[in-house]
C-alpha atoms as a PDB file:
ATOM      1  CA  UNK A   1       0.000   0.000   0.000  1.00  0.00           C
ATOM      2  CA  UNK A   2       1.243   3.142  -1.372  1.00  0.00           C
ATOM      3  CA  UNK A   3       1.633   5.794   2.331  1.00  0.00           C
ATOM      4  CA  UNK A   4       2.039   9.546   2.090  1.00  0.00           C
ATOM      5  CA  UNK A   5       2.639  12.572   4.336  1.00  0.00           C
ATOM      6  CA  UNK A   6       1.305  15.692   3.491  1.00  0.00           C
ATOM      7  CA  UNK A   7       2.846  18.851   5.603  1.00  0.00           C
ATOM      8  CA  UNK A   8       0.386  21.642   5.206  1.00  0.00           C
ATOM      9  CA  UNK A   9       0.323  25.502   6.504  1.00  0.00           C
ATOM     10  CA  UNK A  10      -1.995  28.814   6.509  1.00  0.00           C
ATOM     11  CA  UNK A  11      -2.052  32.224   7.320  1.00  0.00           C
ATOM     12  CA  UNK A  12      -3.899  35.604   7.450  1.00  0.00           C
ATOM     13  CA  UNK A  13      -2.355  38.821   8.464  1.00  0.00           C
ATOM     14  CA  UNK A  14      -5.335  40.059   9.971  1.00  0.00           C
ATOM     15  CA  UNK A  15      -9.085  38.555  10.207  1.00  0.00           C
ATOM     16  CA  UNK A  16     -10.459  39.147   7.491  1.00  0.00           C
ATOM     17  CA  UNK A  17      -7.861  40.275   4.941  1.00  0.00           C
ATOM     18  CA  UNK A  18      -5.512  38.573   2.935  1.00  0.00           C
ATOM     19  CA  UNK A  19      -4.701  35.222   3.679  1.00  0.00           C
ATOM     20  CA  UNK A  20      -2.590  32.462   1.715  1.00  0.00           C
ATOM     21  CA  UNK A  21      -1.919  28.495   2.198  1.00  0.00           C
ATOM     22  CA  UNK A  22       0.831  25.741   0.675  1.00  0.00           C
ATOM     23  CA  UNK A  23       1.196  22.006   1.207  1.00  0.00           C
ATOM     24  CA  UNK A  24       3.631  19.664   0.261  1.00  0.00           C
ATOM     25  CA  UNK A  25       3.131  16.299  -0.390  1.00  0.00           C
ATOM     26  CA  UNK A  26       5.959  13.102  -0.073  1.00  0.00           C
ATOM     27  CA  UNK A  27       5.723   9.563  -0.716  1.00  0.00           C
ATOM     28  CA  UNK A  28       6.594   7.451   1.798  1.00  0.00           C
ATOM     29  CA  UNK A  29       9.932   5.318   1.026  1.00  0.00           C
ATOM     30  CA  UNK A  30      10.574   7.269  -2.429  1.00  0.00           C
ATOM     31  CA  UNK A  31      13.152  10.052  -3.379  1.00  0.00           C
ATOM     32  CA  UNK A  32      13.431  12.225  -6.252  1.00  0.00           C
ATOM     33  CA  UNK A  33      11.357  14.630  -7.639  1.00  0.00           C
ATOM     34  CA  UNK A  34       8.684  12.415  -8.836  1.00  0.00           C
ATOM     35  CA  UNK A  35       8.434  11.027  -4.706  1.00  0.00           C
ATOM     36  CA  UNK A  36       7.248  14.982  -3.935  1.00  0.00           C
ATOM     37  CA  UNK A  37       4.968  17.683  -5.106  1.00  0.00           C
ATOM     38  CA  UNK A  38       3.193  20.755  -3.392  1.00  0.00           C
ATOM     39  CA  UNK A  39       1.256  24.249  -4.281  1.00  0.00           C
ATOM     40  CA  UNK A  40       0.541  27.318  -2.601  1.00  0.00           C
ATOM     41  CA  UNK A  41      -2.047  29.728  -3.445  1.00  0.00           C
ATOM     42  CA  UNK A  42      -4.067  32.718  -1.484  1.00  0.00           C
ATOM     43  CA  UNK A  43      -7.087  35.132  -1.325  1.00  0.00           C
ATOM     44  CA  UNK A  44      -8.114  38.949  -0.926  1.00  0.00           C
ATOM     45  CA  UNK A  45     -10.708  39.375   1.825  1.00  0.00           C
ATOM     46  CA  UNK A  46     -10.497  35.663   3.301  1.00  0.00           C
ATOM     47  CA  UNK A  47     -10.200  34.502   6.730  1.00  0.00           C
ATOM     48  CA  UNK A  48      -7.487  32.276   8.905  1.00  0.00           C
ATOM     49  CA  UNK A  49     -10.028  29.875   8.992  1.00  0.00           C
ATOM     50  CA  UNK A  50     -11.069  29.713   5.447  1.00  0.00           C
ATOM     51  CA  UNK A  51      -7.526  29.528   4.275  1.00  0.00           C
ATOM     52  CA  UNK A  52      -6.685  26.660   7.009  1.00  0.00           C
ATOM     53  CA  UNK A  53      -9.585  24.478   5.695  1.00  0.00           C
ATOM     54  CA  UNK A  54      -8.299  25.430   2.334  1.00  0.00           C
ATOM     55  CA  UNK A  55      -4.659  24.615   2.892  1.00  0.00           C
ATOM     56  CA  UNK A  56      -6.208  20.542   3.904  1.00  0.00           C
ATOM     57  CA  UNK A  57      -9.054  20.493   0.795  1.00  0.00           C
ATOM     58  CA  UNK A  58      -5.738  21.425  -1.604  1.00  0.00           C
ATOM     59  CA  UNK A  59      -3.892  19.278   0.095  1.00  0.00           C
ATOM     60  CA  UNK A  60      -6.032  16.341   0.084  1.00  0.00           C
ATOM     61  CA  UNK A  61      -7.280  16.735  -3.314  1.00  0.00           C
ATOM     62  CA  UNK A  62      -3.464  16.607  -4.499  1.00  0.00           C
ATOM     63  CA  UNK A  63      -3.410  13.192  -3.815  1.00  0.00           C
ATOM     64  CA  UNK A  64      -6.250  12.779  -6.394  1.00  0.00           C
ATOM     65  CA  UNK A  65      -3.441  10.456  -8.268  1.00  0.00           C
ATOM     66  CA  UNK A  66      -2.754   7.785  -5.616  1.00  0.00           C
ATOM     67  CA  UNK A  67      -4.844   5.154  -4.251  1.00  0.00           C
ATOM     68  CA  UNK A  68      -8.105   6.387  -2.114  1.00  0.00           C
ATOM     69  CA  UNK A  69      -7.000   3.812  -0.067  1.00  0.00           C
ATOM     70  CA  UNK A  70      -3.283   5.423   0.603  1.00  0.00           C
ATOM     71  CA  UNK A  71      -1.999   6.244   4.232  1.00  0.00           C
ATOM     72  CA  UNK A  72      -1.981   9.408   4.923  1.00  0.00           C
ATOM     73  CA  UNK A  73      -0.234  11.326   7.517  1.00  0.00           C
ATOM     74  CA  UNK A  74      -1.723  14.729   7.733  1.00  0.00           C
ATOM     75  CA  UNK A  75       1.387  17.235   9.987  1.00  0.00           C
ATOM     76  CA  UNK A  76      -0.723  21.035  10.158  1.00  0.00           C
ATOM     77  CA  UNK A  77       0.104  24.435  11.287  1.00  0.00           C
ATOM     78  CA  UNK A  78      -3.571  24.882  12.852  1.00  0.00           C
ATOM     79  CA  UNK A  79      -3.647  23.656  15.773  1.00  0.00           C
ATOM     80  CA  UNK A  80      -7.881  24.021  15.901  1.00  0.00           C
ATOM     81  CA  UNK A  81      -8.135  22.236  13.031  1.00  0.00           C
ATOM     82  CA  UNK A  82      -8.752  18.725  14.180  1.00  0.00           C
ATOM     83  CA  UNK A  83     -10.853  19.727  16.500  1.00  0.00           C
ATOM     84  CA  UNK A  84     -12.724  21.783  14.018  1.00  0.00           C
ATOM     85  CA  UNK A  85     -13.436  19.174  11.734  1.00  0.00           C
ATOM     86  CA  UNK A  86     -15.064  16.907  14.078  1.00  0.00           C
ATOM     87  CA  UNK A  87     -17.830  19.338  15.096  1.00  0.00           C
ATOM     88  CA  UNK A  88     -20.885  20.173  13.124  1.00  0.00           C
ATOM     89  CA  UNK A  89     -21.094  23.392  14.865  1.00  0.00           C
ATOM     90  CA  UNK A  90     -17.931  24.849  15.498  1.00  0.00           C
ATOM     91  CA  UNK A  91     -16.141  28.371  15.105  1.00  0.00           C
ATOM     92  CA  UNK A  92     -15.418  26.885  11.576  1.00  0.00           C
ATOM     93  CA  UNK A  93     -18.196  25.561  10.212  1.00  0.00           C
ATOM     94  CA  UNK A  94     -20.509  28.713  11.291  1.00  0.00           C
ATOM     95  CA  UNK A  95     -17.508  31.013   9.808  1.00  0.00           C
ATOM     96  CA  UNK A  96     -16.970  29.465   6.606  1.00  0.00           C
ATOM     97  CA  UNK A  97     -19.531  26.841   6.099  1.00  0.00           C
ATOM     98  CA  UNK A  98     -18.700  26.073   1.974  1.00  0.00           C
ATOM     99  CA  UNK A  99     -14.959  25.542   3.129  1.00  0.00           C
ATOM    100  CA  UNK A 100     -15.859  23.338   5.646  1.00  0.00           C
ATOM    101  CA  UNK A 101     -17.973  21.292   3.575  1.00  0.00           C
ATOM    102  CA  UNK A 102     -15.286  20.813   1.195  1.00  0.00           C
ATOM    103  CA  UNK A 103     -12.570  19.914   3.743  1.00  0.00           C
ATOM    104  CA  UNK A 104     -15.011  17.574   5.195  1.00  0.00           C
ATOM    105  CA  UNK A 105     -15.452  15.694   2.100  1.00  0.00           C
ATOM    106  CA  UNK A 106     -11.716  15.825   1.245  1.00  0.00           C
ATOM    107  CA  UNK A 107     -11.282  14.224   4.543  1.00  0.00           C
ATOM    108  CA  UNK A 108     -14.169  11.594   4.319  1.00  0.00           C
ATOM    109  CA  UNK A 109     -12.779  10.656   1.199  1.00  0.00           C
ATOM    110  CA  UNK A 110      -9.344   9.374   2.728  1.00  0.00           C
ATOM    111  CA  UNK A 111     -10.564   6.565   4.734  1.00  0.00           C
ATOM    112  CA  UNK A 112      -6.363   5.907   6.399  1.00  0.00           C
ATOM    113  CA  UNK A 113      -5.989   9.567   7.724  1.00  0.00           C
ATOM    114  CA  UNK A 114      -4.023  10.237  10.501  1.00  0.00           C
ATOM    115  CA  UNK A 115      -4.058  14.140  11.591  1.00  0.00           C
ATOM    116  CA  UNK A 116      -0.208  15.247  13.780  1.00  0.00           C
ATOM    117  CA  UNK A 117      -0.413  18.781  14.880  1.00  0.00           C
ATOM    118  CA  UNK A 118       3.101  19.818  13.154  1.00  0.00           C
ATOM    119  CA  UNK A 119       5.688  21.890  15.643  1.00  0.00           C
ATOM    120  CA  UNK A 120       6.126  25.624  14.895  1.00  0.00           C
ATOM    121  CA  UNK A 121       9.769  25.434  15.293  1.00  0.00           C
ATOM    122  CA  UNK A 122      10.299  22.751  12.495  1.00  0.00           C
ATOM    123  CA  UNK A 123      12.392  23.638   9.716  1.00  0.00           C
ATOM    124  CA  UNK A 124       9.385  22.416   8.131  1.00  0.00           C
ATOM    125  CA  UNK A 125       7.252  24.864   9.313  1.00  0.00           C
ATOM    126  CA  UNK A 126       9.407  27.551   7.677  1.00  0.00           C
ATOM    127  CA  UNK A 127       9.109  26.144   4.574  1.00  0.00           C
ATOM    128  CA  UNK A 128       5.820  26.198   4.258  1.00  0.00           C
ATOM    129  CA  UNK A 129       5.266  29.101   6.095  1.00  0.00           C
ATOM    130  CA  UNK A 130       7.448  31.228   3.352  1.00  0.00           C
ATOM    131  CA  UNK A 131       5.046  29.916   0.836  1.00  0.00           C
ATOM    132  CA  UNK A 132       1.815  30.955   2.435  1.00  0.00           C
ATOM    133  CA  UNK A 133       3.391  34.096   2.953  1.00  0.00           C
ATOM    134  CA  UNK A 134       4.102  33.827  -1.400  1.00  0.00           C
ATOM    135  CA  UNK A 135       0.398  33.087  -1.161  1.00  0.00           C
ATOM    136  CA  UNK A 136      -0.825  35.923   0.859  1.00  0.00           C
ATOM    137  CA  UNK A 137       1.637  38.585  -0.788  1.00  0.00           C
ATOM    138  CA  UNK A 138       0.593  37.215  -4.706  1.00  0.00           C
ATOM    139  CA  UNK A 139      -3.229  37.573  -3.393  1.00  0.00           C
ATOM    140  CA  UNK A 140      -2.812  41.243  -2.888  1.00  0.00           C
ATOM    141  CA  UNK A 141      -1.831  42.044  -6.868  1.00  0.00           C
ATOM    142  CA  UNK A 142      -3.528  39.223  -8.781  1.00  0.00           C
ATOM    143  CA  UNK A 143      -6.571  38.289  -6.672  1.00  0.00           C
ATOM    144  CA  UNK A 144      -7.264  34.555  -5.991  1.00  0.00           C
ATOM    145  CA  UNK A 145      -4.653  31.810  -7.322  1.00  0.00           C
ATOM    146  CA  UNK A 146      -2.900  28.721  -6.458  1.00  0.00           C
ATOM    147  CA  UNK A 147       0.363  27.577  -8.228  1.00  0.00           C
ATOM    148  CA  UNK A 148       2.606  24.782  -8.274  1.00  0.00           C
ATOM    149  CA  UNK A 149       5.670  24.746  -6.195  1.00  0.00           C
ATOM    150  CA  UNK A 150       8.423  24.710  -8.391  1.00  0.00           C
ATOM    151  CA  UNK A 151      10.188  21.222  -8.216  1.00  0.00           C
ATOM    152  CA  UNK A 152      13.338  22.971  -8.042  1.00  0.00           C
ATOM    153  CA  UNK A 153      12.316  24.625  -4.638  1.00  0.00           C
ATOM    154  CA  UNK A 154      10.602  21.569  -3.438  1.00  0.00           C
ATOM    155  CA  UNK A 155      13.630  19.648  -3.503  1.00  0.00           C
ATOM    156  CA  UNK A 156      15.161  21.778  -0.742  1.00  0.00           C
ATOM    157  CA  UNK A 157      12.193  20.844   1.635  1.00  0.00           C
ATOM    158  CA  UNK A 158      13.693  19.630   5.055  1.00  0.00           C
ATOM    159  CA  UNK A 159      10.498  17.019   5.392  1.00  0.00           C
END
């Protein structure tokens, strides 16, 4: 069975205002470029908590070429996210209910889904974090987007 671990990070300067998001994907046991792949992308007028369930639906949806029945380790930023996606009723769901649809059915869809809050003083977390920031500074000129990591820059990752 093929296993995966997805790293995946948000922000948003202020609430609401610009926000931006990037995951990277890695398959488990594989090196090279074809083993790892990520994007980043952002949004004028957004929230922290629309761009964190964003950040997981991109993520998620990347894997749209492996097996639904991959293992996936999920390492995120967002430390209310777990939470968050349990609960029907939560700060998230009443905030941004069409992102949390989505990000529930991105997770529903991944039966072998294990969520690891990620630490903020990772290496990874930089990485990822410099690419939301991309995110959230592209956002301002060009409006909503989301673009490929280059490969070049994703094989520097420290995941």
């Amino acid at each position: 069975m093929v296993a995966v671990t997805l790293w995946i990070a948000s922000l948003c300067r202020q609430d609401p205002s610009y926000g931006g998001w990037s995951y990277v994907r890695r398959i488990d046991g594989e090196t090279g470029a074809a083993a790892i792949k990520g994007a980043a992308g952002g949004e004028r007028r957004t929230t922290a908590a629309k761009m964190s369930l964003t950040a997981l639906t991109e993520a998620l949806e990347g894997l749209s070429d492996l097996p639904s029945d991959a293992a996936v380790i999920l390492r995120f930023s967002d430390l209310e996210l777990a939470s968050q996606l349990v609960t029907s009723d939560g700060d998230y769901a009443a905030a941004e209910p069409d992102a949390w649809a989505a990000a529930r059915a991105a997770v529903a869809a991944r039966p072998v889904l294990e969520m690891v809050p990620a630490s903020a003083d990772d290496a990874v977390h930089g990485f990822l974090a410099a690419w939301a920031e991309f995110g959230l500074d592209t956002s301002k000129s060009r409006g909503t987007f989301k673009a490929a990591i280059p490969k070049p820059n994703l094989m520097k990752f420290p995941g």
